[in-house]
C-alpha atoms as a PDB file:
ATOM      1  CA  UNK A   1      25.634  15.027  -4.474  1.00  0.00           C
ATOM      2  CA  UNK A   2      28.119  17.107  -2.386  1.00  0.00           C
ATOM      3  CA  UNK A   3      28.237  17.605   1.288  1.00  0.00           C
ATOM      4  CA  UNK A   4      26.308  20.724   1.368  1.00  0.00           C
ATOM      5  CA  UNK A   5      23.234  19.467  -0.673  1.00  0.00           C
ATOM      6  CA  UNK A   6      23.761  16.294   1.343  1.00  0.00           C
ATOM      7  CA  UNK A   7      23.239  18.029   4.578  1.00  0.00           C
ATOM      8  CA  UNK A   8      20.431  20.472   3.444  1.00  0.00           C
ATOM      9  CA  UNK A   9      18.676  17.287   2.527  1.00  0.00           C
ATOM     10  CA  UNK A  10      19.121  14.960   5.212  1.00  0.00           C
ATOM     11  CA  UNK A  11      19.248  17.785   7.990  1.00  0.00           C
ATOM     12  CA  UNK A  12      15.684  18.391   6.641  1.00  0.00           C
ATOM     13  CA  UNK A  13      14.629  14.912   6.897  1.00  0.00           C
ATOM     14  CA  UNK A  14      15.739  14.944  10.276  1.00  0.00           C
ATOM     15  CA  UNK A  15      13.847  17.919  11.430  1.00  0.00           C
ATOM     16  CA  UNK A  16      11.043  16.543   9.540  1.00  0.00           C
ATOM     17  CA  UNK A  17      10.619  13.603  11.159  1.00  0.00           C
ATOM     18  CA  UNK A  18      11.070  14.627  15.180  1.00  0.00           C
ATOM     19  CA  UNK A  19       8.945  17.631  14.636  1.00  0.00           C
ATOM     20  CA  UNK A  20       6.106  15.208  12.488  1.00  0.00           C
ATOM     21  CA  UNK A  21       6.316  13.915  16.550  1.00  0.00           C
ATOM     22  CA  UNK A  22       6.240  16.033  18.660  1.00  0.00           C
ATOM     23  CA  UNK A  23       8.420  16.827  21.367  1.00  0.00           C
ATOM     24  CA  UNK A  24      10.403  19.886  22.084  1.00  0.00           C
ATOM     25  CA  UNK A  25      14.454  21.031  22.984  1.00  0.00           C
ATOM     26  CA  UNK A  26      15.837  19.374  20.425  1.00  0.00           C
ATOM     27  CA  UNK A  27      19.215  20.612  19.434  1.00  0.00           C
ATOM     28  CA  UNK A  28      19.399  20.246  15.791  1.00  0.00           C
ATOM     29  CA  UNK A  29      23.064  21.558  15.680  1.00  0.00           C
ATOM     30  CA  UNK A  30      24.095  18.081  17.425  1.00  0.00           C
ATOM     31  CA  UNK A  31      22.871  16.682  14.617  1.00  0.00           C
ATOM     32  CA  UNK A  32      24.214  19.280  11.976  1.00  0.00           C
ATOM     33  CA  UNK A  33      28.087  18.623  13.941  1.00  0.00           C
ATOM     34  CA  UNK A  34      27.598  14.799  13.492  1.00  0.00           C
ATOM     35  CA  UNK A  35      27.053  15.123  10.089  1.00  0.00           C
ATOM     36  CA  UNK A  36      29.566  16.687   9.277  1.00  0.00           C
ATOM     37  CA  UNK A  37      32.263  14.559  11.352  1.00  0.00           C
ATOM     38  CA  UNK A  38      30.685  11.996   9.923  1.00  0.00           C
ATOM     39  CA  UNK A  39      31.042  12.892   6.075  1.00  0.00           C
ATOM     40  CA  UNK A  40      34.675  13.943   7.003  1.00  0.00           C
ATOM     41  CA  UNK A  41      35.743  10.730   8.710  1.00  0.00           C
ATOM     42  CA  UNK A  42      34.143   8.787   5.892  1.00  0.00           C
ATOM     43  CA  UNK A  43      36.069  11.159   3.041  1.00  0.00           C
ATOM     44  CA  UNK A  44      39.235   9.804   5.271  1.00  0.00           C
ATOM     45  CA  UNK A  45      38.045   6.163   5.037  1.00  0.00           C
ATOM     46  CA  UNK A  46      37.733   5.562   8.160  1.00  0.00           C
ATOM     47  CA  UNK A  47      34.407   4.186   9.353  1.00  0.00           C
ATOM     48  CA  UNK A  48      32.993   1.357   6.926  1.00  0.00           C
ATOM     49  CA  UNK A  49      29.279   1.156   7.681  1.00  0.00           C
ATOM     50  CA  UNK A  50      27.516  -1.347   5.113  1.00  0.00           C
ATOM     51  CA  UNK A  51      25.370   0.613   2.527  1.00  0.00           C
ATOM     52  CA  UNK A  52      22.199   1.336   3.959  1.00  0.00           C
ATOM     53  CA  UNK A  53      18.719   2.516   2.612  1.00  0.00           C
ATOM     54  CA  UNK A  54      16.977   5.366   3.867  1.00  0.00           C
ATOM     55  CA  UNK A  55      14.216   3.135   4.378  1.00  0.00           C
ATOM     56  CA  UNK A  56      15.868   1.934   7.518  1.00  0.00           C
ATOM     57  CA  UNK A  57      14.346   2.677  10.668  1.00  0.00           C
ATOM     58  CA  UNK A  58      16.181   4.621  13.295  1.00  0.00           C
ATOM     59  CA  UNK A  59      17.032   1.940  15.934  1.00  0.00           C
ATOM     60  CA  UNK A  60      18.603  -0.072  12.890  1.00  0.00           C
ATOM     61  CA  UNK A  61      20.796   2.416  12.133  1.00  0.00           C
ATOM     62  CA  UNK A  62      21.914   2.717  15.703  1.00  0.00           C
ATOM     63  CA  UNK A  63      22.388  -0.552  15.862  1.00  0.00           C
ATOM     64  CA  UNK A  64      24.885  -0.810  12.590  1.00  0.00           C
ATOM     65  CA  UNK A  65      26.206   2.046  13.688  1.00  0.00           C
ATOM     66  CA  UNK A  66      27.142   0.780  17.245  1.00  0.00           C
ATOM     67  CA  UNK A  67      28.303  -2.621  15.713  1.00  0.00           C
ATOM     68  CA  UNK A  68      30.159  -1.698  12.428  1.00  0.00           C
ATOM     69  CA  UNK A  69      32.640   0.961  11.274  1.00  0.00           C
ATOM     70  CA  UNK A  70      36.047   2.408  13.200  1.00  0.00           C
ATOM     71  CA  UNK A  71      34.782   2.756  16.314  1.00  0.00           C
ATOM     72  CA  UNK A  72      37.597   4.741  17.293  1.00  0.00           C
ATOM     73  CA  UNK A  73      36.987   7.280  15.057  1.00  0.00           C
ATOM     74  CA  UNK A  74      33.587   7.965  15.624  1.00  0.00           C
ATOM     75  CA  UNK A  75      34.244   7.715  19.551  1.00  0.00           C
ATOM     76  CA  UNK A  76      37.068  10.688  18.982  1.00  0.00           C
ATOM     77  CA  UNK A  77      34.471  12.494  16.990  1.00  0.00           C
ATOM     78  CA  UNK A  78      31.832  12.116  19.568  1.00  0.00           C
ATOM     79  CA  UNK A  79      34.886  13.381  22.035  1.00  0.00           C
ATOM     80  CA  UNK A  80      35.672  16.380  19.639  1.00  0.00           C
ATOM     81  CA  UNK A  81      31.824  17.129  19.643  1.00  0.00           C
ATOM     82  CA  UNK A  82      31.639  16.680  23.975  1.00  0.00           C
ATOM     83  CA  UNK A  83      34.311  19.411  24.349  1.00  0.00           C
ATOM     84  CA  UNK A  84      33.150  22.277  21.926  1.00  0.00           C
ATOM     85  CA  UNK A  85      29.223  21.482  23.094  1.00  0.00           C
ATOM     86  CA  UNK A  86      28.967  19.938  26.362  1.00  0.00           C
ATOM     87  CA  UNK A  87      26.844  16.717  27.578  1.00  0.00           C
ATOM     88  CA  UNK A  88      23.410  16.627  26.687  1.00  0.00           C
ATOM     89  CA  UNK A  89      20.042  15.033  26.405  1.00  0.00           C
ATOM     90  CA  UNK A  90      19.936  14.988  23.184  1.00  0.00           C
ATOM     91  CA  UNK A  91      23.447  13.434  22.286  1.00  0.00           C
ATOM     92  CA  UNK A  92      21.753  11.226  20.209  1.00  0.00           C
ATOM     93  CA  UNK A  93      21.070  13.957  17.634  1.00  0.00           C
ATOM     94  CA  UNK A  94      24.932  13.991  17.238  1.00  0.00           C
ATOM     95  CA  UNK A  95      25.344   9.643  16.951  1.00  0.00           C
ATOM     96  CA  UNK A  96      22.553  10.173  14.080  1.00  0.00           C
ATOM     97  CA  UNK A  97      24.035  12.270  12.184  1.00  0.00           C
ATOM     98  CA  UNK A  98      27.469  11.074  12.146  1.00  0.00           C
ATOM     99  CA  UNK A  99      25.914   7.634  11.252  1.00  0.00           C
ATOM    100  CA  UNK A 100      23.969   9.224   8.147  1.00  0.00           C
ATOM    101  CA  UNK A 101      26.335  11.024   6.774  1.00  0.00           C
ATOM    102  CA  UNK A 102      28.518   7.971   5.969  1.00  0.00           C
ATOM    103  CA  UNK A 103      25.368   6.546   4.541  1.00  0.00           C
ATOM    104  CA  UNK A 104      25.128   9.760   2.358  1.00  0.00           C
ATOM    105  CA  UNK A 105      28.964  10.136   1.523  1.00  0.00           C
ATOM    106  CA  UNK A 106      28.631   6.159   0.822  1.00  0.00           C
ATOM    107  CA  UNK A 107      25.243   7.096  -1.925  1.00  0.00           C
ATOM    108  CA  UNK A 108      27.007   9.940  -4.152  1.00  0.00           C
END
């Protein structure tokens, strides 16, 4: 699977989920820019996150994503992502999907 099926799939996931509970100004684009950081950065070998199911739960993944990987290059990415969009709330949305797309780039 490619990036762009890759991203329609998890992306939808995603949205899936958080609207399943409720809740309300999320900004799904954080997520959408992680991803695709993420997916780039892995293409260029740079984070190495162990292979992960998508049976993990969400504070897992934050964890190996905090404690694993090039943390330099997800911290520039994050950096990248604070210039073109601002701080926000929902920064999170951007940490998530940086941290699933090198589980996705890692399952094709």
């Amino acid at each position: 699977m490619g990036f762009d099926e890759s991203l329609r799939e998890w992306r939808g996931r995603h949205i899936a989920y958080w609207q399943e509970r409720g809740g309300s100004g999320y900004e799904w684009d954080r997520y959408t820019d992680g991803f695709t950081k993420g997916w780039r950065d892995a293409a260029n070998g740079k984070p190495r996150l162990p292979k992960l199911s998508r049976e993990n739960n969400l504070k897992y993944l934050f964890f190996l994503a905090g404690q694993c990987g090039n943390e330099q290059a997800k911290n520039q990415s994050r950096a990248e992502h604070l210039v073109a969009h601002g701080p926000s709330d929902h920064l999170w949305q951007f940490d998530h999907g940086y941290s699933e797309a090198i589980t996705a780039f890692q399952e094709q």
